[in-house]
Protein backbone atom coordinates (compact mmCIF):
# COMPACT_ATOMS: atom_id res chain seq x y z
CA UNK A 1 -31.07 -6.39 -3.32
CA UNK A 2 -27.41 -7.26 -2.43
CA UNK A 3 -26.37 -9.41 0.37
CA UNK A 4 -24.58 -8.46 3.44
CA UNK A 5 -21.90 -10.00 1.88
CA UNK A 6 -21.73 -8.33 -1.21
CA UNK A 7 -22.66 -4.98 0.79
CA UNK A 8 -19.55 -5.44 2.73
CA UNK A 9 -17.53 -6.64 -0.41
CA UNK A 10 -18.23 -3.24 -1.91
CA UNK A 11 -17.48 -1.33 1.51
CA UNK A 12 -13.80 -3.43 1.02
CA UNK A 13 -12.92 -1.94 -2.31
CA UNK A 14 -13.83 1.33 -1.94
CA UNK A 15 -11.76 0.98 0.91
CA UNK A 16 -8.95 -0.11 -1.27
CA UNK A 17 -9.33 3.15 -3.00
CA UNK A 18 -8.66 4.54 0.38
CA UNK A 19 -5.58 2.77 1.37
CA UNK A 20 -4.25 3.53 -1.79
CA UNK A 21 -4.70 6.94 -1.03
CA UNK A 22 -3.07 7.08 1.91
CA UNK A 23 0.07 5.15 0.28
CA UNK A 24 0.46 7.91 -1.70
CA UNK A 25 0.06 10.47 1.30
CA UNK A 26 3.30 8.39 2.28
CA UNK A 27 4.83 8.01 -0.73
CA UNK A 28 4.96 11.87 -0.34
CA UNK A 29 6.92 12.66 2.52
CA UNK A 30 9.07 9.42 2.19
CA UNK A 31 10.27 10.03 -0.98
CA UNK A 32 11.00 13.53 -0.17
CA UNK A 33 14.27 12.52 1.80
CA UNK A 34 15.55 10.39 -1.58
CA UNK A 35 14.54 13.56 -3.86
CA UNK A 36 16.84 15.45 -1.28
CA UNK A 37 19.68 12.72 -1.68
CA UNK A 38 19.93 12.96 -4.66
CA UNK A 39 20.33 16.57 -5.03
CA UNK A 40 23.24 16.14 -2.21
CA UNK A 41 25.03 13.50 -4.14
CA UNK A 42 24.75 15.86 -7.44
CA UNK A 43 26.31 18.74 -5.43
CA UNK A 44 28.95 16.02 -3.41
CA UNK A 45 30.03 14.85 -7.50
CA UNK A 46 30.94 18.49 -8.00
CA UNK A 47 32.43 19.57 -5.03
CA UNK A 48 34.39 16.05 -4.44
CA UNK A 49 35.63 15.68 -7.57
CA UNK A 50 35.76 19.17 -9.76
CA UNK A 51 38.79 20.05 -9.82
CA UNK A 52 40.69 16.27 -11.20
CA UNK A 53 39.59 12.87 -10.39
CA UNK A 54 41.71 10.71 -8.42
CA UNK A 55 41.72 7.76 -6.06
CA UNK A 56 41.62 10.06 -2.99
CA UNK A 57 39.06 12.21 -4.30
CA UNK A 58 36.97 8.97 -4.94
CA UNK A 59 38.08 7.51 -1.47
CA UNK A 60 36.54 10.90 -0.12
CA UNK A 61 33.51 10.79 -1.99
CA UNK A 62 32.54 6.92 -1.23
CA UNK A 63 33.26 7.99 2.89
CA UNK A 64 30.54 11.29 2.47
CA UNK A 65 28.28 9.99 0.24
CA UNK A 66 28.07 6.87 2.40
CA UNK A 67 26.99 8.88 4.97
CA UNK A 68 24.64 10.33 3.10
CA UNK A 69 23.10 7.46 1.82
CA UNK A 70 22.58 5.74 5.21
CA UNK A 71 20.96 8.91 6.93
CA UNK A 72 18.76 9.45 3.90
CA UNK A 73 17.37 5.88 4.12
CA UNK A 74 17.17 5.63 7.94
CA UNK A 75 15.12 8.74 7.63
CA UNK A 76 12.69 7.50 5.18
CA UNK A 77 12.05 4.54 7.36
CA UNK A 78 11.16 6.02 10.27
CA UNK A 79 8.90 8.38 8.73
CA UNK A 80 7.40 5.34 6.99
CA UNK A 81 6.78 3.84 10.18
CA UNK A 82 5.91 6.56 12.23
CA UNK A 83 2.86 6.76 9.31
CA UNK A 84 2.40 3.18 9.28
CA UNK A 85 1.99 2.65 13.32
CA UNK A 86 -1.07 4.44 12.90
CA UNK A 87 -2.59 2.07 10.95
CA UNK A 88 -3.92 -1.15 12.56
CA UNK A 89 -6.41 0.82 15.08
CA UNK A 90 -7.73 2.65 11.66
CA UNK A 91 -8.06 -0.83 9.94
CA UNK A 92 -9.76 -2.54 12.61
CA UNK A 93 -12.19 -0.14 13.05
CA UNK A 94 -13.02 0.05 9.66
CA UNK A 95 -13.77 -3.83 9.44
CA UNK A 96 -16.16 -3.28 12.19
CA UNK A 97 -17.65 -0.19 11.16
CA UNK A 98 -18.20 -1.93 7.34
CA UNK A 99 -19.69 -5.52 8.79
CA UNK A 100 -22.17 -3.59 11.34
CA UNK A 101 -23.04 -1.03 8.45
CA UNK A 102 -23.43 -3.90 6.21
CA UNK A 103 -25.83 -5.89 8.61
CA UNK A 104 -27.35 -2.71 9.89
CA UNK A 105 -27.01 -4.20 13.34
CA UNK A 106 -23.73 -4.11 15.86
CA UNK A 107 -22.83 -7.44 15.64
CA UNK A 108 -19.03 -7.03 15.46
CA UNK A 109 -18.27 -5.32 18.82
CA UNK A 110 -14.02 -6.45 19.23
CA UNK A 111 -11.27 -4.44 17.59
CA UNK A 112 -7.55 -4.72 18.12
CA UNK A 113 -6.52 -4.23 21.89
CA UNK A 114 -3.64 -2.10 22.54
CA UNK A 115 -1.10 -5.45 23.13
CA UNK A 116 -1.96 -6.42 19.54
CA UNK A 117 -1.84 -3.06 18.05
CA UNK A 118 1.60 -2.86 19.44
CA UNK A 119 2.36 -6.50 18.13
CA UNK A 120 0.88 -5.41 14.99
CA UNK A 121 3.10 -2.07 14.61
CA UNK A 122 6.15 -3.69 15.98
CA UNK A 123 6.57 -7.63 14.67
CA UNK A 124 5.37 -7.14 10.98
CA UNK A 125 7.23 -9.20 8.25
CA UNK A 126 7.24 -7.35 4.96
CA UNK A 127 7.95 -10.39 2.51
CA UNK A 128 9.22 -12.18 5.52
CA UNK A 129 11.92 -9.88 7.00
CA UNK A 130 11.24 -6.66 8.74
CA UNK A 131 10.93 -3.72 7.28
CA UNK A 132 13.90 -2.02 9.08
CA UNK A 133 16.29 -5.08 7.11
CA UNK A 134 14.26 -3.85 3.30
CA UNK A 135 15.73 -0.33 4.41
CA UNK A 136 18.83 -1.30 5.42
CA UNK A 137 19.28 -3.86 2.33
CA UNK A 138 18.23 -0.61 -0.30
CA UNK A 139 20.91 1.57 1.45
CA UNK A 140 23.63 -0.81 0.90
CA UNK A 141 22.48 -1.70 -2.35
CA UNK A 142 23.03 1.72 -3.29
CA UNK A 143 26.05 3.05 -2.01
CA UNK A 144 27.72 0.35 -3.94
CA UNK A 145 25.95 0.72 -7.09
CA UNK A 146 26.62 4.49 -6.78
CA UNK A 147 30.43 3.93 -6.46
CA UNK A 148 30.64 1.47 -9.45
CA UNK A 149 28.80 4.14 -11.42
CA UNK A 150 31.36 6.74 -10.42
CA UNK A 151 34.18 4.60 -10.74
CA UNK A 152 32.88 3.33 -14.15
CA UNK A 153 32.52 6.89 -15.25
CA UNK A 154 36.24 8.14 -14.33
CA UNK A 155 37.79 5.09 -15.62
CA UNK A 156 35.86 6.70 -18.83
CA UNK A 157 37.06 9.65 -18.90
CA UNK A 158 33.18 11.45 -18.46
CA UNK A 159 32.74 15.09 -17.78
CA UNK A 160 31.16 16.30 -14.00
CA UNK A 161 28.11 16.34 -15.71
CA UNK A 162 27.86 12.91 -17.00
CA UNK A 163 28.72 11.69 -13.74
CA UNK A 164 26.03 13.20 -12.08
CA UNK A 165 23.38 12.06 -15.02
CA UNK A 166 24.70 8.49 -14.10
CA UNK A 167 22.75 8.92 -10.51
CA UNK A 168 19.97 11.67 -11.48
CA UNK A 169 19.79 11.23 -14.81
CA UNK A 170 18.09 14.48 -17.45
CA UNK A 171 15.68 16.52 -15.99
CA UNK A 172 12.15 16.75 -17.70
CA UNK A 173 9.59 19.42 -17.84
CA UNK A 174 7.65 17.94 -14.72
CA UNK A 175 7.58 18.67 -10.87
CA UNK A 176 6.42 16.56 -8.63
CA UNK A 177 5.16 17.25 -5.03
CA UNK A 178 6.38 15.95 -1.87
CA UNK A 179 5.82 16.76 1.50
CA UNK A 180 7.82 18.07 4.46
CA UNK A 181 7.33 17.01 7.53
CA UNK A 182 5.07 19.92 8.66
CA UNK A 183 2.56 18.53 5.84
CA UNK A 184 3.64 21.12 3.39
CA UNK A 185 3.94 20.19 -0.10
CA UNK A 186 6.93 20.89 -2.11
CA UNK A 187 7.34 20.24 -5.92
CA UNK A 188 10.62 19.49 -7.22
CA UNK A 189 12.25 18.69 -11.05
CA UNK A 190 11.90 15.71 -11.95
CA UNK A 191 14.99 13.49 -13.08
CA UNK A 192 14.66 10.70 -15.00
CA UNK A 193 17.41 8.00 -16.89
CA UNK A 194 19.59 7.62 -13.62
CA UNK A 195 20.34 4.60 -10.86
CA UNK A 196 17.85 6.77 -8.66
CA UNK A 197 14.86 5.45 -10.82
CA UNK A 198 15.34 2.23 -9.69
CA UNK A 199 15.78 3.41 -6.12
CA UNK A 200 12.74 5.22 -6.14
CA UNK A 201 10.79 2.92 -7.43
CA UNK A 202 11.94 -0.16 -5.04
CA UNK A 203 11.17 2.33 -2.19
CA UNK A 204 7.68 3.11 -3.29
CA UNK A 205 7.19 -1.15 -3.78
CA UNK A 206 8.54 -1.01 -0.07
CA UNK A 207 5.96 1.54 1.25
CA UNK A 208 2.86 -0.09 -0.90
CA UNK A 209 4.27 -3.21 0.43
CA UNK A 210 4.32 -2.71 3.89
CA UNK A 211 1.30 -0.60 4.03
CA UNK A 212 -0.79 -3.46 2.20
CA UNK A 213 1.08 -5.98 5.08
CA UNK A 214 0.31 -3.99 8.07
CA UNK A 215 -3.41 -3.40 6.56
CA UNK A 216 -4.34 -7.24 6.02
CA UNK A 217 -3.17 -8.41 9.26
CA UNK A 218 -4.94 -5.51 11.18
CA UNK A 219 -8.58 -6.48 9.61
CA UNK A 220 -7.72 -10.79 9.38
CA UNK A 221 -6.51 -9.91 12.83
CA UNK A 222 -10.20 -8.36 13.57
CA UNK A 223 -11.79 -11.03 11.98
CA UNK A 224 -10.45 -13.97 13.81
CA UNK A 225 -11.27 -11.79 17.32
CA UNK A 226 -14.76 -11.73 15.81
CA UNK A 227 -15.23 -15.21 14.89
CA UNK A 228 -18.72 -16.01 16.86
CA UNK A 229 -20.34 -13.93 13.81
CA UNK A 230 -17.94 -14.17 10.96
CA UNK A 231 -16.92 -17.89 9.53
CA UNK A 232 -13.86 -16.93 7.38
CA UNK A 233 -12.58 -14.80 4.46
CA UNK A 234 -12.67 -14.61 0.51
CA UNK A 235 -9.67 -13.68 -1.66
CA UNK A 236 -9.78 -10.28 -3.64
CA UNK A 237 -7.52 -9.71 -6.17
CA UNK A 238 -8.11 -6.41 -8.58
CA UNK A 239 -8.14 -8.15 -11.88
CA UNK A 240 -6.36 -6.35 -14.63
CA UNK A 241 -2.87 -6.94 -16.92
CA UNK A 242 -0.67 -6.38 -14.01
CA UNK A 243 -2.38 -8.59 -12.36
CA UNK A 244 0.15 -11.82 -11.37
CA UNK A 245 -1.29 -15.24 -12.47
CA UNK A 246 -1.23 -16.44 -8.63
CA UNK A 247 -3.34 -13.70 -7.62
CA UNK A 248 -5.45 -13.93 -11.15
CA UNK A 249 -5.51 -18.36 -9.84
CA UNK A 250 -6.73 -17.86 -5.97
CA UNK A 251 -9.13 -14.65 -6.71
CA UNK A 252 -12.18 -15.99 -5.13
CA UNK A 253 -11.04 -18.66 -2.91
CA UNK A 254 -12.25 -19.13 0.34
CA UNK A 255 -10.73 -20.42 3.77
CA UNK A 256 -12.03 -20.44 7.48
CA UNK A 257 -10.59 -18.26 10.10
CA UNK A 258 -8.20 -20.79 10.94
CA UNK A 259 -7.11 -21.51 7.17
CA UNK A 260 -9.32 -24.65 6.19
CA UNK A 261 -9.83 -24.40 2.40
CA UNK A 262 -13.91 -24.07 1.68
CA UNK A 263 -15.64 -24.89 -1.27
CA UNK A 264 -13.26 -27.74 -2.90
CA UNK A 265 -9.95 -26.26 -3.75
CA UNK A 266 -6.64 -27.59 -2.48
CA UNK A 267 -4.82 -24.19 -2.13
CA UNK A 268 -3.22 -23.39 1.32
CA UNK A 269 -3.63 -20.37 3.08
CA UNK A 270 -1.43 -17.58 2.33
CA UNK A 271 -2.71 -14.23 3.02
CA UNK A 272 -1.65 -11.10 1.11
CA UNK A 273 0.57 -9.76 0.36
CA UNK A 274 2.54 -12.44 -1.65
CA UNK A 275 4.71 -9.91 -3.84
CA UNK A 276 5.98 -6.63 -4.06
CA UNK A 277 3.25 -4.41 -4.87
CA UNK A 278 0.39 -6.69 -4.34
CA UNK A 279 -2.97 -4.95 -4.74
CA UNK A 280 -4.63 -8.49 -2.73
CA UNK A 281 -7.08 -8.29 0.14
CA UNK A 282 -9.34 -10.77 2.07
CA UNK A 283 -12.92 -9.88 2.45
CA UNK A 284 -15.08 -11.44 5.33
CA UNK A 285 -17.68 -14.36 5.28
CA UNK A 286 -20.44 -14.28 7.64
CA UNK A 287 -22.25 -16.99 9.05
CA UNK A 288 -25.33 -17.53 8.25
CA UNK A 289 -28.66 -16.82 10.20
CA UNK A 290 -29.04 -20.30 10.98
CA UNK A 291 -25.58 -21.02 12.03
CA UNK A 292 -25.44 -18.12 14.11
CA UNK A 293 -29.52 -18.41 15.76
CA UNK A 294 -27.63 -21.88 17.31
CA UNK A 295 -25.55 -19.03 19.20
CA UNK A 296 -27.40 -16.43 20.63
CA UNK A 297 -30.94 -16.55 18.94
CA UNK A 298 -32.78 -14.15 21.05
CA UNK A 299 -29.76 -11.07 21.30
CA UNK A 300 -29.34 -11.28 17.59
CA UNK A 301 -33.07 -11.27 16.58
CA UNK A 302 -33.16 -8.04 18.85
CA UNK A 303 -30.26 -7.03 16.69
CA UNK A 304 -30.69 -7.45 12.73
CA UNK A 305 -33.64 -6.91 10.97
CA UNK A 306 -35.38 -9.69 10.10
CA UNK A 307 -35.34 -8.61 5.98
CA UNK A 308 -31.41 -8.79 6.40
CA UNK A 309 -31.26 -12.35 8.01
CA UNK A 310 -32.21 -15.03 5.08
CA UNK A 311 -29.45 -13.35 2.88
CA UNK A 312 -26.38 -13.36 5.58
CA UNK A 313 -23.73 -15.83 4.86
CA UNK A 314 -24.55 -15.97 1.02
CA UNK A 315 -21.87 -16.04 -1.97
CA UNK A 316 -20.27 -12.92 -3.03
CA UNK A 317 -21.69 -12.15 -6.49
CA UNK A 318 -18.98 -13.35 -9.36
CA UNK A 319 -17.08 -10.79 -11.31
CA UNK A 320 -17.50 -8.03 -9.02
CA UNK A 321 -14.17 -5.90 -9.06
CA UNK A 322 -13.15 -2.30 -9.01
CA UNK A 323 -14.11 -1.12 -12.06
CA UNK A 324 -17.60 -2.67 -11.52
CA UNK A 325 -17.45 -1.07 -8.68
CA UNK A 326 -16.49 2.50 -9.48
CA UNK A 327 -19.07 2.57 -12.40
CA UNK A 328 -21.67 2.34 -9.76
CA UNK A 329 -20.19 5.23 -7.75
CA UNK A 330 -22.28 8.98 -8.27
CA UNK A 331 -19.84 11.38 -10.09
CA UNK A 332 -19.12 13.16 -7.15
CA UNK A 333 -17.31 10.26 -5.66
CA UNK A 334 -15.61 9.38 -8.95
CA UNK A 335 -14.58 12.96 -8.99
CA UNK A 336 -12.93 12.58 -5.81
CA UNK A 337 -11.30 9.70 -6.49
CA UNK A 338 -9.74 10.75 -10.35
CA UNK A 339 -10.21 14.47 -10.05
CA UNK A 340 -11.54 16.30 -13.24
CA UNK A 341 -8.94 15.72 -15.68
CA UNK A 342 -8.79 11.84 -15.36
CA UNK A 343 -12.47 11.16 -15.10
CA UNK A 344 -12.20 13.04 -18.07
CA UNK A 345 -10.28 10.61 -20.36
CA UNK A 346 -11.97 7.07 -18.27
CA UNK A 347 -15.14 8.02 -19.48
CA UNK A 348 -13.53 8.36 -23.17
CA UNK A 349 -12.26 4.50 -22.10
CA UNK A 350 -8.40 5.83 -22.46
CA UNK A 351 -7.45 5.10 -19.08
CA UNK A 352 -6.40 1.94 -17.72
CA UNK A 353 -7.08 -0.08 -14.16
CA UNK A 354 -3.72 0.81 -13.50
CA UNK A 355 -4.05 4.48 -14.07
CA UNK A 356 -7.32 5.01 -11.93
CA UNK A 357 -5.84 3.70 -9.06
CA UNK A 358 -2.92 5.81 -9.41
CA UNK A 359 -3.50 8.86 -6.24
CA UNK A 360 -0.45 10.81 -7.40
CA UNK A 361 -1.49 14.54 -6.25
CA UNK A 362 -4.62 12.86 -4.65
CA UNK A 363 -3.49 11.49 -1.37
CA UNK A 364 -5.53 10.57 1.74
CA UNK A 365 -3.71 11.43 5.34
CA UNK A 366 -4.40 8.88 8.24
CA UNK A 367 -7.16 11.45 9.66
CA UNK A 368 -8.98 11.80 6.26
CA UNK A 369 -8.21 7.56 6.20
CA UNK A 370 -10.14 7.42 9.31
CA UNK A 371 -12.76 9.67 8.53
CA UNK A 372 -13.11 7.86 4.88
């Protein structure tokens, strides 16, 4: 029979599956409002400059699209964090909800009070800056690299059309869905070969970024308010070829609450996330019963069964990781978590770690998070 720990280690990644979920319930109506700049900048290449290029007509164009640019971005962060505020109260709960489950007594009682949920929602460093600077830093970064492209391409000599490829690229034969802010999903052409891919794609590591960020300080946050019960936290990285080799090298480690290495190693504590798009979480470590019986012997023999006690505080079991993990699962939550078509080809072993825990067109909302 498993462990508390390892009960609680498997209540963490299918939480993962979750959270990732949810970033892609995001992912939706954030991206929406780049999808939608870009369509304005095709038309504002058209309009600004179809009838002759010239310095004013590119002096025009930089002063709109500018405009455009900033509003765009300034409304995909606040949507972002008007999704992301939500989070902390969700995450703390679930830590509590997984150790007591786990235990099968309520041991954990404290969650986030609303002074740290608002710390929480309103101090967070994404890779050490806040997010509002990330926004800010991708807006700028764009509106110049859109001018040198159109600048480039008159000096060239290019056609209206190859001016707007430059920034949207060739459409392709797929639609993808977004969603308005009234939760309605809209599909849209997709583009692909212009300066937009790498937009869209350094927004999305901003949203998994800061969604991973908020998440691990919410439940560490938990943790260290819960300290009589729990002693301190395991690394969990999901192992596969994107995996970096400093999450591949601390996978495993352990630290105390208060970031004391355990068990020998030398590395200093650094909690995820540690780069864009890092897929890293820490997963609790309970005392054992004879470090907590010092405590508060008779309340907790009232509390957890006496079959669960001799097994709290062990190891968690080696090797365990996500795909371990989702083998285990009944169909019915594998279905839920692929959908048809991709359980499909992973039980034909065609589909990567990468590409099961891509939720594309399977997002979670914070409710269904919640309720998860």
């Amino acid at each position: 029979m498993a462990n508390p720990t390892d009960k609680i280690h498997h209540k963490f990644i299918s939480h993962a599956v979750d959270l990732s979920r949810f970033e892609e319930e995001i992912s939706q109506r954030v991206l929406l409002f780049l999808k939608l700049l870009e369509k304005e900048l095709a038309q504002d290449i058209q309009e600004g400059l179809g009838t002759g290029y010239t310095q004013a007509k590119l002096a025009a164009l930089r002063r709109q699209t500018k405009a455009s640019i900033a509003t765009a971005y300034k409304s995909a962060e606040n949507t972002l964090v008007h999704q992301v505020n939500q989070l902390p109260e969700t995450e703390s709960k679930f830590v509590v909800n997984a150790i007591n489950s786990a235990i099968g007594a309520d041991i954990v009682t404290t969650t986030l009070t609303l002074d740290q949920l608002n710390v929480l929602t309103d101090k967070t460093m994404i890779m050490g800056a806040p997010s509002s600077d990330w926004w800010k830093d991708q807006s700028n970064r764009f509106q110049n690299k859109f001018m040198v492209e159109m600048q480039l391409g008159v000096s060239r000599g290019e056609t209206l059309d190859q001016l707007t490829q430059r920034i949207r690229g060739k459409a392709t034969n797929r639609r993808t869905g977004y969603k308005t802010k009234s939760g309605k999903q809209r599909f849209m052409v997709d583009f692909k070969g212009g300066i937009m891919d790498v937009q869209t794609r350094n927004a999305q590591a901003l949203i998994r970024t800061s969604v991973q960020q908020v998440a691990n300080e919410a439940r560490h946050m938990t943790l260290k308010a819960n300290d009589d019960v729990i002693k301190g936290v395991v690394w969990l990285s999901t192992l596969d070829m994107r995996t970096t080799s400093f999450c591949r090298a601390m996978d495993g480690l352990e630290w105390t609450l208060d970031g004391e290495a355990i068990g020998g190693h030398s590395e200093p504590f650094n909690p995820p996330p540690q780069h864009w798009n890092c897929r890293s979480t820490l997963v609790p470590l309970l005392k054992s019963w004879e470090e907590l019986s010092k405590m508060k012997t008779s309340e907790l023999k009232k509390k957890i069964p006496e079959s669960t006690r001799a097994s709290m505080g062990g190891p968690v079991s080696e090797n365990l990781n996500y795909k371990q993990w989702f083998d285990k699962q009944s169909e019915a939550i594998q279905l839920d978590i692929l959908g048809p078509g991709k359980l499909a080809i992973y039980k034909r072993g065609n589909l990567s770690f990468r590409d099961m825990i891509d939720q594309r067109g399977n997002p979670l909302t914070i409710e269904e998070l919640k309720a998860a």
